[in-house]
Protein backbone atom coordinates (compact mmCIF):
# COMPACT_ATOMS: atom_id res chain seq x y z
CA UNK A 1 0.00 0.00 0.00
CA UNK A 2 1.50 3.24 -1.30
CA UNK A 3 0.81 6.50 0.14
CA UNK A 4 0.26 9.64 -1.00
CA UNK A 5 3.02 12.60 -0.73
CA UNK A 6 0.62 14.38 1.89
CA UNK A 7 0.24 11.29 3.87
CA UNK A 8 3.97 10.80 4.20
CA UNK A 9 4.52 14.42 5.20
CA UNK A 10 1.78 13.77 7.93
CA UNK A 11 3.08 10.75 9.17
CA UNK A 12 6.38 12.37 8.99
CA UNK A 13 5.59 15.79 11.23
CA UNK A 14 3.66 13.27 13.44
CA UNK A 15 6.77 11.10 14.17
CA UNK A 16 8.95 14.63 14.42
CA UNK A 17 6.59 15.90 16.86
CA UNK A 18 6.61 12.74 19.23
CA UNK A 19 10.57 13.33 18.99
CA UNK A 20 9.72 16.86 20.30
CA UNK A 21 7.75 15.81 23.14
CA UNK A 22 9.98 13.61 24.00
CA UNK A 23 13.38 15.83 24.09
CA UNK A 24 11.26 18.83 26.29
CA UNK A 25 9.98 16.01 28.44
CA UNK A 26 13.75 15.07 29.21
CA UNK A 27 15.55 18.17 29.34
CA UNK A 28 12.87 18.59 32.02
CA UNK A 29 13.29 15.54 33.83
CA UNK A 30 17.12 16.17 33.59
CA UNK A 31 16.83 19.69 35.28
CA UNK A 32 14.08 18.56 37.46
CA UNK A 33 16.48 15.51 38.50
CA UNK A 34 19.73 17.46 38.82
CA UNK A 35 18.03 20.54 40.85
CA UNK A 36 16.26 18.35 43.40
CA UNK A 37 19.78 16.47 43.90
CA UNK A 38 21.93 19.86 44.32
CA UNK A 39 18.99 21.36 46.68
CA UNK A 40 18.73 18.52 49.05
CA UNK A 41 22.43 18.48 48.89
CA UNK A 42 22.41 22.61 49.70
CA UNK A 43 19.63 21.93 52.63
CA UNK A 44 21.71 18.70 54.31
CA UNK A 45 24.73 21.35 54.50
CA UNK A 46 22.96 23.90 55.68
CA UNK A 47 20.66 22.50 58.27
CA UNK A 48 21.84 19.51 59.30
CA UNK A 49 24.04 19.16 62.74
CA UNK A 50 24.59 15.42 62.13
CA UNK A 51 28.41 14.37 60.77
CA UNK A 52 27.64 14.03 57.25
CA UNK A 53 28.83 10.25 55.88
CA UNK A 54 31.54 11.74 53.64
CA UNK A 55 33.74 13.67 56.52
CA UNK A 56 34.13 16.78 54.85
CA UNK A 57 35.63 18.88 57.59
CA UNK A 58 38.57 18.39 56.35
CA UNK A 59 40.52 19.90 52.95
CA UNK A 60 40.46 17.22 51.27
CA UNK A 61 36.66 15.87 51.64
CA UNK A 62 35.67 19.16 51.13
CA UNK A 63 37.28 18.65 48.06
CA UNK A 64 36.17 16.03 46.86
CA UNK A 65 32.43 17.11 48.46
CA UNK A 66 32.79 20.03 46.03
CA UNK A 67 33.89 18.30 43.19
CA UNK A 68 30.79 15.55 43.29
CA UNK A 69 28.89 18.69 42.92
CA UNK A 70 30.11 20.34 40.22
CA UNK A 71 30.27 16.90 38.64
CA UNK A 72 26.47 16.79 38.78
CA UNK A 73 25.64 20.69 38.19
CA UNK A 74 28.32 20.50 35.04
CA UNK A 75 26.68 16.99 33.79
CA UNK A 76 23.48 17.35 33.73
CA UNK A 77 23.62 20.77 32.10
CA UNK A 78 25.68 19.37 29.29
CA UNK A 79 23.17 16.76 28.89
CA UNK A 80 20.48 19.48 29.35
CA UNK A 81 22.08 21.15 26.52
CA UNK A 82 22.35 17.75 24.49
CA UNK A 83 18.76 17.81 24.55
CA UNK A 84 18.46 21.55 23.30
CA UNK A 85 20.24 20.74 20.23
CA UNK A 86 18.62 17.53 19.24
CA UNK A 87 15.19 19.25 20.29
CA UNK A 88 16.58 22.06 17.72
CA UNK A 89 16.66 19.52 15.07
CA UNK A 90 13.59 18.02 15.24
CA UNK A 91 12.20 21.73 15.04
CA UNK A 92 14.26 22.22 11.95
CA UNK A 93 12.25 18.79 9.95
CA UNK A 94 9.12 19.90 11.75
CA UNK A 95 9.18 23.28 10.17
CA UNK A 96 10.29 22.04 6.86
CA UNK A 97 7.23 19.33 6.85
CA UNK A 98 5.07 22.48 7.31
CA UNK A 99 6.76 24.29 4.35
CA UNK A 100 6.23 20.83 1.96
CA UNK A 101 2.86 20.65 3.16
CA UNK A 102 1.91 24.25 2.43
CA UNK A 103 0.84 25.34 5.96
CA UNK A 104 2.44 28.90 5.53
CA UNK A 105 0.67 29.30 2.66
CA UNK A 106 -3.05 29.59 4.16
CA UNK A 107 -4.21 32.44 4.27
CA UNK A 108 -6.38 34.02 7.66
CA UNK A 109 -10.18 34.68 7.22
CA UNK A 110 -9.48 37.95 6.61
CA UNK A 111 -6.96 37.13 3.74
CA UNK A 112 -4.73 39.76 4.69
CA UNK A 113 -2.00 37.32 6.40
CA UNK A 114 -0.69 34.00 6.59
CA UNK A 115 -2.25 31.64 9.45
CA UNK A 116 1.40 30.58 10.83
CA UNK A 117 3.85 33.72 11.38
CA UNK A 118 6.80 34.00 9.12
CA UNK A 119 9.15 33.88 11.82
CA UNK A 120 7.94 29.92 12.84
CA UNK A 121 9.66 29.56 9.42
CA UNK A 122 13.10 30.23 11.24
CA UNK A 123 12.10 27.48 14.10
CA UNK A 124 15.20 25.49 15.09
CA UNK A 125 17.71 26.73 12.75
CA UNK A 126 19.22 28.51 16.25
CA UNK A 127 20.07 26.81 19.20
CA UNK A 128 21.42 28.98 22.15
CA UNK A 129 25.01 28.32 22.92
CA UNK A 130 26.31 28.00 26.18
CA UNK A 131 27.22 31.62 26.69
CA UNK A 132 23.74 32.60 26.01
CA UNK A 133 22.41 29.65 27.98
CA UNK A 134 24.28 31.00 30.98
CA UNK A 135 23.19 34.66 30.11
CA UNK A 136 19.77 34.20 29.97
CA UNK A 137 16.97 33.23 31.78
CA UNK A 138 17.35 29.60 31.19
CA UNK A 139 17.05 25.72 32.96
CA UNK A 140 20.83 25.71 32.25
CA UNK A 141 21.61 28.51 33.93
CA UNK A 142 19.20 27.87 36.98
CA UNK A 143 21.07 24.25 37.50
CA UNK A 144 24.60 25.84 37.49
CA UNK A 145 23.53 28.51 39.79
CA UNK A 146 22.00 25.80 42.07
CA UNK A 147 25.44 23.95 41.69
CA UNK A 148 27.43 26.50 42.84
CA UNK A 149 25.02 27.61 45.75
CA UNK A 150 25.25 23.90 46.72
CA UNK A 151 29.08 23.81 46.02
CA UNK A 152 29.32 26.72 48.61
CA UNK A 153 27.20 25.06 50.94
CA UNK A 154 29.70 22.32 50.90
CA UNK A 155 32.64 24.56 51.29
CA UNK A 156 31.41 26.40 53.88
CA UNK A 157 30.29 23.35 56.31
């Protein structure tokens, strides 16, 4: 059973768009993962009393207390960012399967202007980069910030 050109294009933006739901639905259970880890880690610092299991009175567990924590803050925003870029992909076939299928070609009722925006047309062709990830409002940035506050917690214990 062949299928038509259209039906292909549908089946195709239908499979891209699963991929898209999928890569937001793990960047946010990556930074949703990651921040819950690095608060509970700030919070034990901060408010517990208790001798932690990893002695880190001293220089060197400290150390090494620090370095677990920018191991996880530096991780899981590369992986974060992993997920931006293949996320930025699956935008790019997305918005081409729109183009094929002539979606920015209907008009509005009043016939004055396309449906879609002109700019959609642009969708995933730019991914932030990791300076504007960290100089923006961003998931990214909150999970390093959260990393160092936690690192500091460490430190500071």
């Amino acid at each position: 059973m062949t299928k038509t050109r259209d039906e292909q294009l549908g089946l195709i933006h239908t499979t891209i768009r699963e991929e898209l739901q999928f890569r937001r639905s793990r960047e946010q259970q990556i930074f949703t993962w990651s921040s819950t880890i690095l608060i509970a880690i700030t919070g034990a610092m901060l408010l517990s009393k208790a001798q932690p299991i990893i002695p880190i009175t001293t220089l060197f567990g400290k150390s090494i207390g620090i370095l677990m924590v920018l191991l996880v803050s530096f991780g899981s925003a590369s992986w974060q960012m992993k997920q931006r870029k293949l996320l930025a992909e699956a935008e790019v076939v997305i918005c081409k399967t729109m183009i094929e299928m002539g979606l920015f070609d209907i008009a509005s009722a009043s016939g004055k202007e396309n449906v879609l925006p002109e700019k959609w047309k642009r969708w995933g062709k730019h991914c932030k980069t990791w300076k504007e990830q960290l100089t923006q409002p961003s998931k990214i940035l909150c999970t390093i910030f959260l990393g160092i506050v936690a690192a500091l917690s460490v430190a500071v214990r």
